[in-house]
Protein backbone atom coordinates (compact mmCIF):
# COMPACT_ATOMS: atom_id res chain seq x y z
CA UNK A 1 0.00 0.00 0.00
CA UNK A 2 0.93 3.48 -0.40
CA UNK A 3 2.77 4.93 2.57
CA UNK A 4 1.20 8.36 2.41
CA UNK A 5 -2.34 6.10 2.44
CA UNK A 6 -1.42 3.94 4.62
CA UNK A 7 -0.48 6.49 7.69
CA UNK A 8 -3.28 8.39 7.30
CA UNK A 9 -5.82 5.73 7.67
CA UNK A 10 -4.12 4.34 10.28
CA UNK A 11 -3.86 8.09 11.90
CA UNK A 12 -7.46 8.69 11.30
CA UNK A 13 -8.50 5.22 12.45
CA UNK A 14 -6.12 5.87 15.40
CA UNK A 15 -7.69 9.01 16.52
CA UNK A 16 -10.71 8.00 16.22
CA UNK A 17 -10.15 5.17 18.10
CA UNK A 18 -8.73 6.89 20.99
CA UNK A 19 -11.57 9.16 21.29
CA UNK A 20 -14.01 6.63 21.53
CA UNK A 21 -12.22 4.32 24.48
CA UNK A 22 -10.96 7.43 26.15
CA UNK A 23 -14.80 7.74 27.05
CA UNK A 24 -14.65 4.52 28.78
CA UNK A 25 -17.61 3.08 27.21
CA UNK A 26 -16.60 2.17 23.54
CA UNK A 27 -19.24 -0.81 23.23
CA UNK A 28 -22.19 1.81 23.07
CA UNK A 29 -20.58 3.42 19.72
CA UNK A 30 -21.30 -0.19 18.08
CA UNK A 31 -25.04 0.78 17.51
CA UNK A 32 -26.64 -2.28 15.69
CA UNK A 33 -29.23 -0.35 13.77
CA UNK A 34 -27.68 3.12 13.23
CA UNK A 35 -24.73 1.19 11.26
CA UNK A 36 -27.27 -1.38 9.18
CA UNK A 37 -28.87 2.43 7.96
CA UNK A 38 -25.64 3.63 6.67
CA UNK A 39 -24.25 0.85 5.61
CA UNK A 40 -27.54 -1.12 4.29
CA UNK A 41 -28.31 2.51 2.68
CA UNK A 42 -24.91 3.18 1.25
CA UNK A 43 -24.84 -0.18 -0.77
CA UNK A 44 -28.27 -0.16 -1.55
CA UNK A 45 -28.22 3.21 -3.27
CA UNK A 46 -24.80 2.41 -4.70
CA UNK A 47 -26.09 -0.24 -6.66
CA UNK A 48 -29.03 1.79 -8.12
CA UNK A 49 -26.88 4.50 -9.38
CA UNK A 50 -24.65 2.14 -11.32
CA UNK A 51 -24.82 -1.30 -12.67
CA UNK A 52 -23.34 -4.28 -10.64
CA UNK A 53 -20.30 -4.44 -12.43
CA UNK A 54 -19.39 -1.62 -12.34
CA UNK A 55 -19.15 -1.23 -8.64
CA UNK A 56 -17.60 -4.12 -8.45
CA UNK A 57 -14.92 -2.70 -11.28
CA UNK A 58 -14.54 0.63 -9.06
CA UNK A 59 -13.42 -1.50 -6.07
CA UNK A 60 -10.91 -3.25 -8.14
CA UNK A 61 -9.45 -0.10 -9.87
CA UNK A 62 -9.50 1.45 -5.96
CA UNK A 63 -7.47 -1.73 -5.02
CA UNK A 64 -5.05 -1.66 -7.65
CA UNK A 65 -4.33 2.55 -6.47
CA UNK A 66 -3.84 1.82 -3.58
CA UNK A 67 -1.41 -1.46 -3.67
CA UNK A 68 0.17 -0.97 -6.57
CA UNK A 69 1.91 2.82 -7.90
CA UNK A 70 2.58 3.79 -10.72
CA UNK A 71 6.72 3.41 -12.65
CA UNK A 72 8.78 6.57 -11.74
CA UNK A 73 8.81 8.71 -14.57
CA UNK A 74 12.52 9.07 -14.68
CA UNK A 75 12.73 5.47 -14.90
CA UNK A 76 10.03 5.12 -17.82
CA UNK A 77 12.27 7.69 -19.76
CA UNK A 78 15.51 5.90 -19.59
CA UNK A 79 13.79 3.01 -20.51
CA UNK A 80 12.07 4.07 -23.36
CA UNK A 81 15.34 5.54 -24.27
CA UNK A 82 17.16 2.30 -24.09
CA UNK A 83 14.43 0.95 -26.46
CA UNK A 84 15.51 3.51 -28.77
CA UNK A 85 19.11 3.04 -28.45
CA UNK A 86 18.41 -0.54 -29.11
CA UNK A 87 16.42 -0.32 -31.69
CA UNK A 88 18.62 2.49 -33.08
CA UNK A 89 22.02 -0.26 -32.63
CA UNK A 90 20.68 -3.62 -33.74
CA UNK A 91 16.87 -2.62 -35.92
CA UNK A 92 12.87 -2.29 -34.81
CA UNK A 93 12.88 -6.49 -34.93
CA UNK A 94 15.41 -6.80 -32.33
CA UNK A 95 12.91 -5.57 -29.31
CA UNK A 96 10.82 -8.86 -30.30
CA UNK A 97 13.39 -9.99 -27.97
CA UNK A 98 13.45 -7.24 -25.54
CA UNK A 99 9.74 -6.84 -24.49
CA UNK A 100 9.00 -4.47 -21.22
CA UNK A 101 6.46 -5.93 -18.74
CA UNK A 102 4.14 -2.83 -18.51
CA UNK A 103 1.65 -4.20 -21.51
CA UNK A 104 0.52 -0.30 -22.62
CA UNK A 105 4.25 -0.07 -23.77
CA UNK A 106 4.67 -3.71 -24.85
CA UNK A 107 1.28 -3.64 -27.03
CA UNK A 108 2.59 -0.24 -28.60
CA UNK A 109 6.29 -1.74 -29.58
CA UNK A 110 4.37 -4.66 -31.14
CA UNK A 111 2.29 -2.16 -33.34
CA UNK A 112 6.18 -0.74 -34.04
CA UNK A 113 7.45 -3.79 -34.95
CA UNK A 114 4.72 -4.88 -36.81
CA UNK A 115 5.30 -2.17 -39.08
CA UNK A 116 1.54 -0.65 -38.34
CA UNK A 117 1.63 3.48 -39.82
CA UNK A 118 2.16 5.37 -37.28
CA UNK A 119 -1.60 7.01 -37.19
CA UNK A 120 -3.00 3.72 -37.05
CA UNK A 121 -0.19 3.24 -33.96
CA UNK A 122 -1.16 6.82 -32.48
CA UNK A 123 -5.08 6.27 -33.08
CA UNK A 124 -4.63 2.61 -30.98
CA UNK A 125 -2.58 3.79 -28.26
CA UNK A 126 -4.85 6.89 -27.48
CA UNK A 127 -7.80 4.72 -27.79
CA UNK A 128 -6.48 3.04 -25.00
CA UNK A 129 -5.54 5.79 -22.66
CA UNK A 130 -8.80 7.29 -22.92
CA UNK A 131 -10.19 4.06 -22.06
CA UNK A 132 -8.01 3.90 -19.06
CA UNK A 133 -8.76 7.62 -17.99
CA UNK A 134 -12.97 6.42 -18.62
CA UNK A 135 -12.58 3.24 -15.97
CA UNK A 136 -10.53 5.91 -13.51
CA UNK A 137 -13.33 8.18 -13.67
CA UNK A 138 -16.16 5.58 -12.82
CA UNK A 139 -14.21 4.36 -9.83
CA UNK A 140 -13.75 7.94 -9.06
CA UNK A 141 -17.58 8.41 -9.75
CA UNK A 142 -18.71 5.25 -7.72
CA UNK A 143 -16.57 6.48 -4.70
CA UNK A 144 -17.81 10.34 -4.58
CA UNK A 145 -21.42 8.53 -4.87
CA UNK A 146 -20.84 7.03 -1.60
CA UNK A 147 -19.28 10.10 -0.14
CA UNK A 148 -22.65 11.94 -0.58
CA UNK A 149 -24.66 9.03 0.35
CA UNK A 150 -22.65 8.07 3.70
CA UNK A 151 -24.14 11.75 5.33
CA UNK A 152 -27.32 11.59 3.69
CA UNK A 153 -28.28 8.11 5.29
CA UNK A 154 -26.40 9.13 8.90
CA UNK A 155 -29.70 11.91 8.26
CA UNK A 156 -31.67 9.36 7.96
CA UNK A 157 -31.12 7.52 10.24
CA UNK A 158 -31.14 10.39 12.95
CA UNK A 159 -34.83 11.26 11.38
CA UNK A 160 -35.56 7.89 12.53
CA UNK A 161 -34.42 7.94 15.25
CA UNK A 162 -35.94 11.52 16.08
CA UNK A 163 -39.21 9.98 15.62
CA UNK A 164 -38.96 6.95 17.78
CA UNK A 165 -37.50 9.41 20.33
CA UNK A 166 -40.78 11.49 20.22
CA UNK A 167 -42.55 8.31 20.23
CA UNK A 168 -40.93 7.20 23.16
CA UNK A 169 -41.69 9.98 25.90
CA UNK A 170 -43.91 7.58 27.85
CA UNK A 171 -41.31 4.81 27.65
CA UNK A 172 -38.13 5.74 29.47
CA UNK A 173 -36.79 2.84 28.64
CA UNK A 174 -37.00 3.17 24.74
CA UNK A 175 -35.22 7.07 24.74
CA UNK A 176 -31.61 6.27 25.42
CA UNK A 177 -32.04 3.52 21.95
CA UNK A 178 -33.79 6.13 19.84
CA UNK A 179 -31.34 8.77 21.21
CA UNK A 180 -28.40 6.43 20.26
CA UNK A 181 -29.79 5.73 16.63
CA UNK A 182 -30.27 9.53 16.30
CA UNK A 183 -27.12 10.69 17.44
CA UNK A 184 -24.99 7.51 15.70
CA UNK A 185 -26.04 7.53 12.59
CA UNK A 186 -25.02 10.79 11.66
CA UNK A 187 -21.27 10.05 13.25
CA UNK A 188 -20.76 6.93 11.66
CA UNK A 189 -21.92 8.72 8.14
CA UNK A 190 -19.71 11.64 8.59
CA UNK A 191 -16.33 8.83 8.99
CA UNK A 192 -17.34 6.81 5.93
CA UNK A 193 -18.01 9.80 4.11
CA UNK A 194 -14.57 12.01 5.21
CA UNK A 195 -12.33 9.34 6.31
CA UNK A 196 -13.19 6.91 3.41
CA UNK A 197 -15.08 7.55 0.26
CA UNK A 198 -13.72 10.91 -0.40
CA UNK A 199 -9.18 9.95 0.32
CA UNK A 200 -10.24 7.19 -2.18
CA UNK A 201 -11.58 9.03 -4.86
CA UNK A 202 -8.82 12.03 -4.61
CA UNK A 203 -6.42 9.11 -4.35
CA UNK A 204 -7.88 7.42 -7.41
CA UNK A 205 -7.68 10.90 -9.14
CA UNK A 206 -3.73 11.74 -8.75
CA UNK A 207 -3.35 7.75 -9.27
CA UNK A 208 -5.38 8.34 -13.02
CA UNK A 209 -3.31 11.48 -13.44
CA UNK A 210 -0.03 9.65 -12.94
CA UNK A 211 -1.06 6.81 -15.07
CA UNK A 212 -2.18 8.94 -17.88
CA UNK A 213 1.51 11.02 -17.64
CA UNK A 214 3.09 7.92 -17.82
CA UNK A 215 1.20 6.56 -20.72
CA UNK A 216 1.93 9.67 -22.85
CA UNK A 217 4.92 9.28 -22.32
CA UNK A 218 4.64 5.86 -23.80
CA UNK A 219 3.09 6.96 -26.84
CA UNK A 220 5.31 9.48 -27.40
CA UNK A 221 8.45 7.02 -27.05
CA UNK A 222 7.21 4.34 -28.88
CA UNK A 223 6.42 7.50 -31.60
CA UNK A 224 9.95 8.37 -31.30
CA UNK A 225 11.30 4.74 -31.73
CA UNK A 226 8.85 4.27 -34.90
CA UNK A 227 10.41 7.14 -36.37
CA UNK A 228 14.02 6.59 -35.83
CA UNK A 229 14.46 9.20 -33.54
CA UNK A 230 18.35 9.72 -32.35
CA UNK A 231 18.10 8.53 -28.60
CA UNK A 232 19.49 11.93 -27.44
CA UNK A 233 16.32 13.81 -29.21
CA UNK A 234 14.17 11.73 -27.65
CA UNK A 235 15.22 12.13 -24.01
CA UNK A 236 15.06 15.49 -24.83
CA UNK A 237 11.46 15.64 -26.30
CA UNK A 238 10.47 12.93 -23.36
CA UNK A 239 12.09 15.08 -20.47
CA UNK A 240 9.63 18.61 -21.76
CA UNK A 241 6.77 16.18 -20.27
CA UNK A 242 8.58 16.45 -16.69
CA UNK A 243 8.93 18.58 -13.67
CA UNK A 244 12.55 20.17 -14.09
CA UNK A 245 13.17 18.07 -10.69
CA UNK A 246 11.89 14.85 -12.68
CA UNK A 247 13.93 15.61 -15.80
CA UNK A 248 16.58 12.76 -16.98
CA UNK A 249 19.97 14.64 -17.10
CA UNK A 250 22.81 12.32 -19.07
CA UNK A 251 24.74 12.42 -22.32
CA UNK A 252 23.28 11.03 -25.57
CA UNK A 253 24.88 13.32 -27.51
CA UNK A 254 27.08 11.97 -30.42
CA UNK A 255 29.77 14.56 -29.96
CA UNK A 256 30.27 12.59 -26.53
CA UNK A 257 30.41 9.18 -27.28
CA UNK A 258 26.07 8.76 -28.54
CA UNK A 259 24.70 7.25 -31.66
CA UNK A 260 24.99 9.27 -35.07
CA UNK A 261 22.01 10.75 -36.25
């Protein structure tokens, strides 16, 4: 998992945590009915909004954000640039043999070696990043959803309880129950909502953002490599897509010992 992630939900778990035993009685914050409202009305109006499998896709996109991060960008650029010098030493056939793991860039070389034009190559590669950026933004969707939801059904059930509360003046022995649905709910609404739902959709957001960085610069390698690009150019043209702390400074440079253009 993400270190960033991971500290904060255990800080915010933590906390909250603390100021629930400090009290001395944490068993009465583990209110049956006030969490089967949120909850049961969370997933319930989760899967109206969107189809099944969707949700079930948003929760595996979520996963991979979390567990898994995208390659550093400095590292993407000298590898596309070894491609290149590769491909620039020994010909387009010899990265058959030299395939990189990350399938966006592997699928794209393919195209490159396959001698596909390089619209058809462009049109392909784009076709996929947008369909990348499209599952991103329904897990980012499906995740917001729930944000809104998680308060609105804490509401709820405090409106219920409100009402059973009113219903209950006779009964003494009915209040405190009401009185803990009431009060509950809308605390147990508020931490899905804030400490949940809405980290994992910003999370999924910068995660889509990085992703999508990483796969232009992808296209824009495998572009380069099509086109014979001297290695040097290409770092060059690949480092304008970085941060000038990201950018890959070495030599490619034929004066000093690079490939000849």
């Amino acid at each position: 998992m993400d270190r960033g992630t991971f500290l904060g939900f255990l800080l915010g778990i933590g906390l909250l945590a603390f100021a629930i035993f400090e009290g001395g009685n944490a068993q009465s914050f583990l209110h049956a009915k006030s969490i089967i409202v949120v909850v049961g009305g969370i997933v319930a109006s989760t899967f109206i909004r969107f189809p099944f499998s969707n949700v079930i896709s948003s929760f595996a996109v979520a996963s991979r954000a979390f567990f898994t991060r995208p390659q550093n960008h400095q590292d993407l650029v000298t590898l596309l640039v070894g491609l290149s010098m590769r491909a620039k030493r020994e010909g387009l056939l010899a990265l058959e043999n030299h395939m990189p793991s990350n399938k966006f860039l592997a699928m794209g070389l393919n195209l490159v070696v396959d001698y596909v034009e390089v619209d058809r190559v462009k049109d392909i590669l784009n076709a996929e990043i947008q369909a990348t950026l499209d599952r991103h933004s329904l897990g980012q969707e499906t995740f917001r959803f729930i944000a809104q939801a998680a308060p609105s059904f804490g509401m709820v059930g405090t409106l219920i309880g409100m009402v059973q509360l009113f219903a209950s003046t006779d009964d003494p022995r009915k209040l405190a129950a009401a009185m803990a649905l009431s009060l509950l709910s809308t605390l147990w609404g508020a931490v899905i909502a804030y400490l949940f739902a809405l980290p994992i959709a910003g999370k999924l957001e910068i995660r889509s953002r990085e992703e999508a960085q990483n796969k232009v610069l992808m296209l824009e390698g495998i572009l380069g490599i099509q086109s014979e690009m001297h290695p040097a150019r290409l770092e060059e043209h690949l480092n304008a897509f970085l941060a000038p702390s990201q950018k890959v400074k070495r030599s490619l440079s034929p004066a000093k010992g690079g490939f000849g253009a």
